[in-house]
C-alpha atoms as a PDB file:
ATOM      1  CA  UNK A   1      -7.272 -23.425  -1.845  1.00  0.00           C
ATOM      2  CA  UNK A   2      -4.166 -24.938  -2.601  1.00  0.00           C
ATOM      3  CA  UNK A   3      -1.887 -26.943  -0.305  1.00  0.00           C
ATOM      4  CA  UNK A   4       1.355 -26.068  -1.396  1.00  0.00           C
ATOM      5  CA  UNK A   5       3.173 -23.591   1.110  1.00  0.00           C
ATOM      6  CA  UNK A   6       3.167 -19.854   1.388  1.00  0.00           C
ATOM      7  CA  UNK A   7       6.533 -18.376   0.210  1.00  0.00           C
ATOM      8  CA  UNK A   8       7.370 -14.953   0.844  1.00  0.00           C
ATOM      9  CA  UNK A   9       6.913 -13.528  -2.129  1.00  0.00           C
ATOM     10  CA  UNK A  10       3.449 -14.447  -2.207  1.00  0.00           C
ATOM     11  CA  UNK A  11       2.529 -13.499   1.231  1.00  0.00           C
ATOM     12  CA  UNK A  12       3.331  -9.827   0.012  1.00  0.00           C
ATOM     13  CA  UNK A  13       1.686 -10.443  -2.599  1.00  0.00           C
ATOM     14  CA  UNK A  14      -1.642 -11.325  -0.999  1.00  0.00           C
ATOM     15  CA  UNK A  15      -1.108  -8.795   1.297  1.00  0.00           C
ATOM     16  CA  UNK A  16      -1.042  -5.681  -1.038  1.00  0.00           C
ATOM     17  CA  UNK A  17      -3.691  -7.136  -3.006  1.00  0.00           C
ATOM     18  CA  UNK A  18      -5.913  -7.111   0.123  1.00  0.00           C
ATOM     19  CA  UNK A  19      -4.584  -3.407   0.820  1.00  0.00           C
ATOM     20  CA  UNK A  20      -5.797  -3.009  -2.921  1.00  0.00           C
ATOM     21  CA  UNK A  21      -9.194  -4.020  -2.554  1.00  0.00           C
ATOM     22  CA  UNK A  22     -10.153  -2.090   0.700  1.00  0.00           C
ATOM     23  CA  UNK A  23      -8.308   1.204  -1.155  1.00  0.00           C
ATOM     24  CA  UNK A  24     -10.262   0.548  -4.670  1.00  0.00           C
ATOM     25  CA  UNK A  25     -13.614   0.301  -2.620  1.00  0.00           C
ATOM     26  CA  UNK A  26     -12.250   3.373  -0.395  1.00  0.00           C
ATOM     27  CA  UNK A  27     -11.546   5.664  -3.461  1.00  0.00           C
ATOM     28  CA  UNK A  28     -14.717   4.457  -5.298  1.00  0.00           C
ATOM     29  CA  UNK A  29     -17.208   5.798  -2.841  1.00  0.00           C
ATOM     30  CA  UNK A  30     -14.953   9.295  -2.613  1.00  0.00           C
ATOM     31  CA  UNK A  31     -17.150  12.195  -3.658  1.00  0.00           C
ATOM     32  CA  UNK A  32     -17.295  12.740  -7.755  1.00  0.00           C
ATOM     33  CA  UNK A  33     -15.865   9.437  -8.266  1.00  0.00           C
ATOM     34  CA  UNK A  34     -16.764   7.972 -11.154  1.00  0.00           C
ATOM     35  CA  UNK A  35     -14.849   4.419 -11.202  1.00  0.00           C
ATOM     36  CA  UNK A  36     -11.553   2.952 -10.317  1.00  0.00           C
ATOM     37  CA  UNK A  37      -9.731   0.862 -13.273  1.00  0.00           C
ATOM     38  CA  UNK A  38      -7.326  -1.508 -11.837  1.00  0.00           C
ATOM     39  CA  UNK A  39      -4.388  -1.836 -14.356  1.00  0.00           C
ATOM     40  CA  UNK A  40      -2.083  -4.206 -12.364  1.00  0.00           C
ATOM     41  CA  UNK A  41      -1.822  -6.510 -14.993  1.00  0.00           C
ATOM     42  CA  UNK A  42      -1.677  -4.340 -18.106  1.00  0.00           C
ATOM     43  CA  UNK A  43       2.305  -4.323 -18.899  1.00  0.00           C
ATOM     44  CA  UNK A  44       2.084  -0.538 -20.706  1.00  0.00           C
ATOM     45  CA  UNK A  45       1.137   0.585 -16.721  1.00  0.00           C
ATOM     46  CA  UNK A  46       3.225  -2.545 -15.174  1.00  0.00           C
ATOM     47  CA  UNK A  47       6.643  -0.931 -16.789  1.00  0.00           C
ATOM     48  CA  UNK A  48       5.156   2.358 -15.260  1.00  0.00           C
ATOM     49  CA  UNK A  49       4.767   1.514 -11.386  1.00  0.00           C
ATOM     50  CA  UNK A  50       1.082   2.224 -11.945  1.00  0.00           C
ATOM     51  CA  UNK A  51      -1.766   0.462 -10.146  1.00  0.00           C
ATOM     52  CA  UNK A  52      -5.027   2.014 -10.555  1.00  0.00           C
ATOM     53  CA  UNK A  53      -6.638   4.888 -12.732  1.00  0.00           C
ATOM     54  CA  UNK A  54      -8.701   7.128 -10.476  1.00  0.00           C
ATOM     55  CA  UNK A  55     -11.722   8.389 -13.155  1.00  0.00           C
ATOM     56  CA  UNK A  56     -13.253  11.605 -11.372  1.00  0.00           C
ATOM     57  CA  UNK A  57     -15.623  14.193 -12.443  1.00  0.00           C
ATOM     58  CA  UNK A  58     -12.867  16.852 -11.952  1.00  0.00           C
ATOM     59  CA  UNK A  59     -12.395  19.349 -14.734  1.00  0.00           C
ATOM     60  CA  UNK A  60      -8.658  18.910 -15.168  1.00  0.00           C
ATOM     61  CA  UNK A  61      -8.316  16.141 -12.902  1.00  0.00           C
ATOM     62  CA  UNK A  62     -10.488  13.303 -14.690  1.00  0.00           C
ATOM     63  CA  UNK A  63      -7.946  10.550 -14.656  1.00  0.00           C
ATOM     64  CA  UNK A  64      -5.448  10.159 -11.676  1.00  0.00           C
ATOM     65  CA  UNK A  65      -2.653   7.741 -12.217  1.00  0.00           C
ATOM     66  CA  UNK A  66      -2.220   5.493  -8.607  1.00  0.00           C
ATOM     67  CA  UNK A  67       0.537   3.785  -7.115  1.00  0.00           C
ATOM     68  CA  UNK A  68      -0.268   2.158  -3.662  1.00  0.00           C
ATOM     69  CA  UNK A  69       1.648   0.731  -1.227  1.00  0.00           C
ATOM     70  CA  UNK A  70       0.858  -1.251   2.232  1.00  0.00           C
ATOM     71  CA  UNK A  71       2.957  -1.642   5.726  1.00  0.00           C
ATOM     72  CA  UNK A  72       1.729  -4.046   8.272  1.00  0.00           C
ATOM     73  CA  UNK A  73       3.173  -1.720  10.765  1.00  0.00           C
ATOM     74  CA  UNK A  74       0.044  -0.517  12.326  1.00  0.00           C
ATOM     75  CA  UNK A  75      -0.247  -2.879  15.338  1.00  0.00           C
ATOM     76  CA  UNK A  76       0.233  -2.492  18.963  1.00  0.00           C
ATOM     77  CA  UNK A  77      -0.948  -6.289  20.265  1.00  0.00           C
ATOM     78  CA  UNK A  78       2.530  -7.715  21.441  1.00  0.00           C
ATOM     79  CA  UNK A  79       1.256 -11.139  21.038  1.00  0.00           C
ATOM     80  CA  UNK A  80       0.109 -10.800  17.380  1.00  0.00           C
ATOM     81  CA  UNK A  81       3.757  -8.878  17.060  1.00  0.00           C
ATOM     82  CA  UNK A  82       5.965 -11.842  17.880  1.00  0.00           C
ATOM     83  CA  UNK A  83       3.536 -14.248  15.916  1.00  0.00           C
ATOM     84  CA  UNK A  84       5.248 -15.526  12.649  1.00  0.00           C
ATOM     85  CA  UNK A  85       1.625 -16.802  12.027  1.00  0.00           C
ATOM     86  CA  UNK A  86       0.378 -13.115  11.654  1.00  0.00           C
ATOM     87  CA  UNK A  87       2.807 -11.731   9.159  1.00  0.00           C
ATOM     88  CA  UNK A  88       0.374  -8.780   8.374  1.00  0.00           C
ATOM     89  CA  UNK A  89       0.365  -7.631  11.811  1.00  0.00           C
ATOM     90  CA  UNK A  90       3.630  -5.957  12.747  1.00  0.00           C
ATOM     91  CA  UNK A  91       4.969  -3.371  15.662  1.00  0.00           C
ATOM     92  CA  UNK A  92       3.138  -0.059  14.839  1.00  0.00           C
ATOM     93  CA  UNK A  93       5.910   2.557  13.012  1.00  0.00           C
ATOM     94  CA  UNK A  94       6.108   6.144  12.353  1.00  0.00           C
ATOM     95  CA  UNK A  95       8.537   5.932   9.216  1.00  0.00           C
ATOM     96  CA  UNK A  96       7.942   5.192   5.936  1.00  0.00           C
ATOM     97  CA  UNK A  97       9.753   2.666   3.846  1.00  0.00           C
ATOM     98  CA  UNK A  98      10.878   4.440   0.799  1.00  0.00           C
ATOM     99  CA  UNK A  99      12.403   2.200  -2.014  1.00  0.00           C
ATOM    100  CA  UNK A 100      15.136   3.581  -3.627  1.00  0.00           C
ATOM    101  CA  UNK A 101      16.209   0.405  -5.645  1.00  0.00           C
ATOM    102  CA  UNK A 102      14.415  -2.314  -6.957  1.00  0.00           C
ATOM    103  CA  UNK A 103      16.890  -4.385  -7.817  1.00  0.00           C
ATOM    104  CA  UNK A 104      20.465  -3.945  -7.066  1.00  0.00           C
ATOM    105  CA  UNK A 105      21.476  -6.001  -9.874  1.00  0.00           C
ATOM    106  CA  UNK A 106      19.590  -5.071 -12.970  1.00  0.00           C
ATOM    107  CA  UNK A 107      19.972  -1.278 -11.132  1.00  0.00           C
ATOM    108  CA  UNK A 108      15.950  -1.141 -11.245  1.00  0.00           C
ATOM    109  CA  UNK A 109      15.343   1.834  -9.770  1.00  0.00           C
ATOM    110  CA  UNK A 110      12.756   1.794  -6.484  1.00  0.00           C
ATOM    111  CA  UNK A 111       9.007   3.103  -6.754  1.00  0.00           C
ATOM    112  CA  UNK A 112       9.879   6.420  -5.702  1.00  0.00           C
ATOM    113  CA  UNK A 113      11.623   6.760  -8.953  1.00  0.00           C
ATOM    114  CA  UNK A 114      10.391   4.890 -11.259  1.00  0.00           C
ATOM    115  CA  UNK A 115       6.929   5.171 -10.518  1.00  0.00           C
ATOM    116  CA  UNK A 116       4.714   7.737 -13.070  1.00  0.00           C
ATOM    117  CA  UNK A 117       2.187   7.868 -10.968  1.00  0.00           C
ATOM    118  CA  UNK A 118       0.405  10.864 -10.087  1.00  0.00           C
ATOM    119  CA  UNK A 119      -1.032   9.746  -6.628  1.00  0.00           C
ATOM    120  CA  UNK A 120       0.547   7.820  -3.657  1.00  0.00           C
ATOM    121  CA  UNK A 121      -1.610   5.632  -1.632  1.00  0.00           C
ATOM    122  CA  UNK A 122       0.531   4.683   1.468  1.00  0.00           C
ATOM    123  CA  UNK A 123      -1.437   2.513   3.701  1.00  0.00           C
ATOM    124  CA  UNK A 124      -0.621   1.221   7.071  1.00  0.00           C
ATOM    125  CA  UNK A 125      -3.230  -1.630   8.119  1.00  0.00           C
ATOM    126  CA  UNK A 126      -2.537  -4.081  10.561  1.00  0.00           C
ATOM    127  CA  UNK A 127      -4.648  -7.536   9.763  1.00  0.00           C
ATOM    128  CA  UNK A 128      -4.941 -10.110  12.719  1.00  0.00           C
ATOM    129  CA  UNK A 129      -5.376 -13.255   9.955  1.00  0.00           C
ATOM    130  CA  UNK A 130      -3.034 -15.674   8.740  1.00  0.00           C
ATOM    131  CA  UNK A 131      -2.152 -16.204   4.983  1.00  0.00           C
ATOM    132  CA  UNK A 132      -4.394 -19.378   5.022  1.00  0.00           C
ATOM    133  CA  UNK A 133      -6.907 -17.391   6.513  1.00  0.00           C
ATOM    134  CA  UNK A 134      -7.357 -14.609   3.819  1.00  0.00           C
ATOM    135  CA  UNK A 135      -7.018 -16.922   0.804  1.00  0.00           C
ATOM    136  CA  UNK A 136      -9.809 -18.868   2.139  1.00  0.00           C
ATOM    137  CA  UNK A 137     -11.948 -15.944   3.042  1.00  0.00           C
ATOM    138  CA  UNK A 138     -11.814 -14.228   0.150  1.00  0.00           C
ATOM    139  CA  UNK A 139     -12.580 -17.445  -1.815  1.00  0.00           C
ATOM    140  CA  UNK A 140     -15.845 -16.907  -0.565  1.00  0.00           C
ATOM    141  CA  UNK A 141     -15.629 -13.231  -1.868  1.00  0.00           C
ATOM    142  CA  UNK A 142     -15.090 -10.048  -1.643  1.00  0.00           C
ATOM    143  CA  UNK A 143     -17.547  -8.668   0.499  1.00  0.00           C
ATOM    144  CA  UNK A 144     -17.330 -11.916   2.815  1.00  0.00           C
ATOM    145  CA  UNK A 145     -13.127 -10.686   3.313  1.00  0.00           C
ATOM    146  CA  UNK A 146     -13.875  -7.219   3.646  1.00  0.00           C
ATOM    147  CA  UNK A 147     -16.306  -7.994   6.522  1.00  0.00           C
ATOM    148  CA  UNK A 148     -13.850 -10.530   7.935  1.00  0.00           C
ATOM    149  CA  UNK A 149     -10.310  -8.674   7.850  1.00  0.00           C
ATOM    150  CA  UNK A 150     -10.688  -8.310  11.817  1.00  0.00           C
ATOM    151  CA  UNK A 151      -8.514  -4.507  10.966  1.00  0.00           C
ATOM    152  CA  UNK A 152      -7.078  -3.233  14.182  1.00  0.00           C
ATOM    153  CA  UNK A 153      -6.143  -0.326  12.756  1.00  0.00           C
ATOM    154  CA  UNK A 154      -4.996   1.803   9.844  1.00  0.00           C
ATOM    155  CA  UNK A 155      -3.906   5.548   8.407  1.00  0.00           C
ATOM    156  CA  UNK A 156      -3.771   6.177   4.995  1.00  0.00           C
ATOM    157  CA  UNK A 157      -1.693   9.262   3.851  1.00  0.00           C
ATOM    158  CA  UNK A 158      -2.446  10.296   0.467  1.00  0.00           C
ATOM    159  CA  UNK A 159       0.299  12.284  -1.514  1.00  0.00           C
ATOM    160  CA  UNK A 160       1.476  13.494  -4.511  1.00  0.00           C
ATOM    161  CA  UNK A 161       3.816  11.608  -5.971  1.00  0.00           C
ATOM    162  CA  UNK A 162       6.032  13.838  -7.966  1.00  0.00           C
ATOM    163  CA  UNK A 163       5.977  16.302  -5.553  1.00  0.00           C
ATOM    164  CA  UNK A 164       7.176  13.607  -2.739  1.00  0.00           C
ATOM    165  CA  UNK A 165      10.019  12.734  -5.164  1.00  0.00           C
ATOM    166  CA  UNK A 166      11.214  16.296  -5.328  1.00  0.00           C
ATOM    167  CA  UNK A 167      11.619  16.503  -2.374  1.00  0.00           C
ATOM    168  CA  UNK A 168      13.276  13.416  -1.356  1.00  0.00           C
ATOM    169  CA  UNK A 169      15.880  13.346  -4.066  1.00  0.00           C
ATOM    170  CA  UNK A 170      17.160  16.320  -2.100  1.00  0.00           C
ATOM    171  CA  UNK A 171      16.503  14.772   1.493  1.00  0.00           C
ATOM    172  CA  UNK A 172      17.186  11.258   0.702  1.00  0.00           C
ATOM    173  CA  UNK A 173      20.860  11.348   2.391  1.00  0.00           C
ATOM    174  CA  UNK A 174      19.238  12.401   5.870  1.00  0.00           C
ATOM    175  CA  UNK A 175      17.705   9.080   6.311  1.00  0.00           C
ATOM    176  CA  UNK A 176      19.138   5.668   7.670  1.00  0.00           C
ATOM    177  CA  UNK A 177      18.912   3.133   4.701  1.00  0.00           C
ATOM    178  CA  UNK A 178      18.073  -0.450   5.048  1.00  0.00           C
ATOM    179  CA  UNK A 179      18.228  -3.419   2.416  1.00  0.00           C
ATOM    180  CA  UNK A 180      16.008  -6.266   1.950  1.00  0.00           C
ATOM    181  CA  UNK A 181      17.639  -9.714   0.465  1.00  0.00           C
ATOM    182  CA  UNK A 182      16.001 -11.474  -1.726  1.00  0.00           C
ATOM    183  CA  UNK A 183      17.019 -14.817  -3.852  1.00  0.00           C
ATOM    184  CA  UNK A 184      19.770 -13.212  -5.706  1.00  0.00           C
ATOM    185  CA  UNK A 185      18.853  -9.123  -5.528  1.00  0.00           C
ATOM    186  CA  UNK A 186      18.764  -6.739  -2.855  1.00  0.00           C
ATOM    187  CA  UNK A 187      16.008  -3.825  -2.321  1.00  0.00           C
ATOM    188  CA  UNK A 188      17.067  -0.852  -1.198  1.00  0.00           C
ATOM    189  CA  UNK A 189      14.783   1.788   0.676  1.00  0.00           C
ATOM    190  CA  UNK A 190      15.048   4.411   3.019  1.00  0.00           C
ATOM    191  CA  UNK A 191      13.344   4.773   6.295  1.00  0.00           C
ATOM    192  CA  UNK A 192      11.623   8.630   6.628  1.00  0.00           C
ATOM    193  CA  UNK A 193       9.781   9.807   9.322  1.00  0.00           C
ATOM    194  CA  UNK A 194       6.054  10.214   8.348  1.00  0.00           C
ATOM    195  CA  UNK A 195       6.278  13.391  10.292  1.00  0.00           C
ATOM    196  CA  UNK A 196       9.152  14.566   7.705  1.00  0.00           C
ATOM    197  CA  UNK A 197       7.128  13.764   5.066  1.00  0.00           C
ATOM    198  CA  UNK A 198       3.719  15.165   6.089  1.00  0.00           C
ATOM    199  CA  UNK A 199       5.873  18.872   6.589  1.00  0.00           C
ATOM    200  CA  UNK A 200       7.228  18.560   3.483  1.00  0.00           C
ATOM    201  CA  UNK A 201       4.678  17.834   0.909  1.00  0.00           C
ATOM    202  CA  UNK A 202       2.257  20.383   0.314  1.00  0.00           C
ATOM    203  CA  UNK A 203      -0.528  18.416  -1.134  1.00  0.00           C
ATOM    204  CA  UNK A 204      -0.805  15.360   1.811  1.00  0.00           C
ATOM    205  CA  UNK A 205      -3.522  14.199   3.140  1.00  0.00           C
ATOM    206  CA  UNK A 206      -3.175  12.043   6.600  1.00  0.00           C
ATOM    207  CA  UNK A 207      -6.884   9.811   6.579  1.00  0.00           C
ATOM    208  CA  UNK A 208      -8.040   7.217  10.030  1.00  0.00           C
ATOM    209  CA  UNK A 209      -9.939   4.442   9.929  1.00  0.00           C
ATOM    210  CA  UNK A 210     -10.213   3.897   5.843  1.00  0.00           C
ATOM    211  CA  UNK A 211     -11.554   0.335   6.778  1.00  0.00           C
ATOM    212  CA  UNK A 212     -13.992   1.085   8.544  1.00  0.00           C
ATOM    213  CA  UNK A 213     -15.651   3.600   6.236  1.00  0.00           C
ATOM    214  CA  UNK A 214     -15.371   0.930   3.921  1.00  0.00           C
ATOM    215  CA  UNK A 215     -17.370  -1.274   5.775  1.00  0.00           C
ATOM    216  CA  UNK A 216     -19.572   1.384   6.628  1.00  0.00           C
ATOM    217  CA  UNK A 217     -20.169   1.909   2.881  1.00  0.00           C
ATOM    218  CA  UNK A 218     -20.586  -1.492   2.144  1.00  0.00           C
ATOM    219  CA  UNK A 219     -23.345  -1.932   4.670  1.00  0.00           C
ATOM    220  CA  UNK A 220     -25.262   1.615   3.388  1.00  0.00           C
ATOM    221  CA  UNK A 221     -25.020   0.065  -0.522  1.00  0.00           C
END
């Protein structure tokens, strides 16, 4: 592990690529799933928003394109809340963070936009550990983090993505925005109710405790 300090940037970081390994084992172990292709660092699916490739034995459905995102506001422990030691553990919400803007800037426009995804994974997981914590945990692998998260809690909702657009380019205006600063950009995203979303898509699915059938999987391979 190195000893330089955490910076923001890579605390997110860490923290959707946990989010990403607990979803890739999740979707992996879904009936008629074949594999799941992680394509993070291929640039052609980089300048798409596109995380994963979802290989199914679907007829017509074979390869779904995936865009995740994770929130760390799943928690309810009031200690862990105030903590800046636990920045992956955060005061349980019932909105979703939907990013208009990437960059205000270069006028990068946010996921919900620019992503040509076919699937969103939103996950809400709240993780008791510190940064230092997972790194080091997950240097002793993957199977020793996923049994050593400590998850409190989580809800995945599962949606399509084009069809959450639709709707939202329409909606967007009803929603209180809020920006994020960064070094010398701003991020730009809208707060919706999950409840507004889950009426409004057709094709949602609203999914408990993803961790621990993960886990549960794990210990039945």
């Amino acid at each position: 592990m190195s000893d330089r300090p955490f910076f923001e940037f890579d605390r997110q970081r860490l923290f959707t690529d946990v989010g990403t390994l607990i979803l890739t084992r999740f979707l992996a172990f879904r009936p008629r799933s074949v594999r799941v292709e992680n394509v993070e660092t291929d640039q052609s699916f980089r300048r798409r928003d596109i995380d994963l490739i979802w290989h199914r034995a679907i007829p017509g459905r074979e390869h779904t394109a995936v865009e995740i995102k994770c929130d760390s506001h799943a928690g309810s422990d009031e200690e862990l809340i105030r903590s800046a030691a636990y920045p992956y553990y955060a005061r349980r919400t019932e909105n979703f963070a939907i990013e208009t803007t990437s960059n205000d800037v270069s006028k990068s426009p946010g996921w919900v936009y620019g992503s040509e995804a076919d699937m969103l994974l939103y996950y809400f997981v709240a993780i008791p550990c510190t940064a230092e914590e997972l790194t080091q945990r997950w240097a002793v692998g993957e199977e020793y983090l996923l049994a050593n998260l400590g998850v409190e809690g989580d809800r995945l909702y599962v949606l399509d993505l084009p069809e959450l657009r639709e709707w939202f380019h329409v909606a967007q205006s009803q929603f209180r925005e809020v920006v994020a600063h960064n070094d010398s950009y701003r991020t730009v995203s809208r707060l919706v109710s999950c409840r507004d979303v889950v009426s409004a898509v057709k094709h949602c699915h609203v999914l408990d405790d993803v961790y621990r059938t993960v886990c549960a999987s794990l210990d039945a391979a």
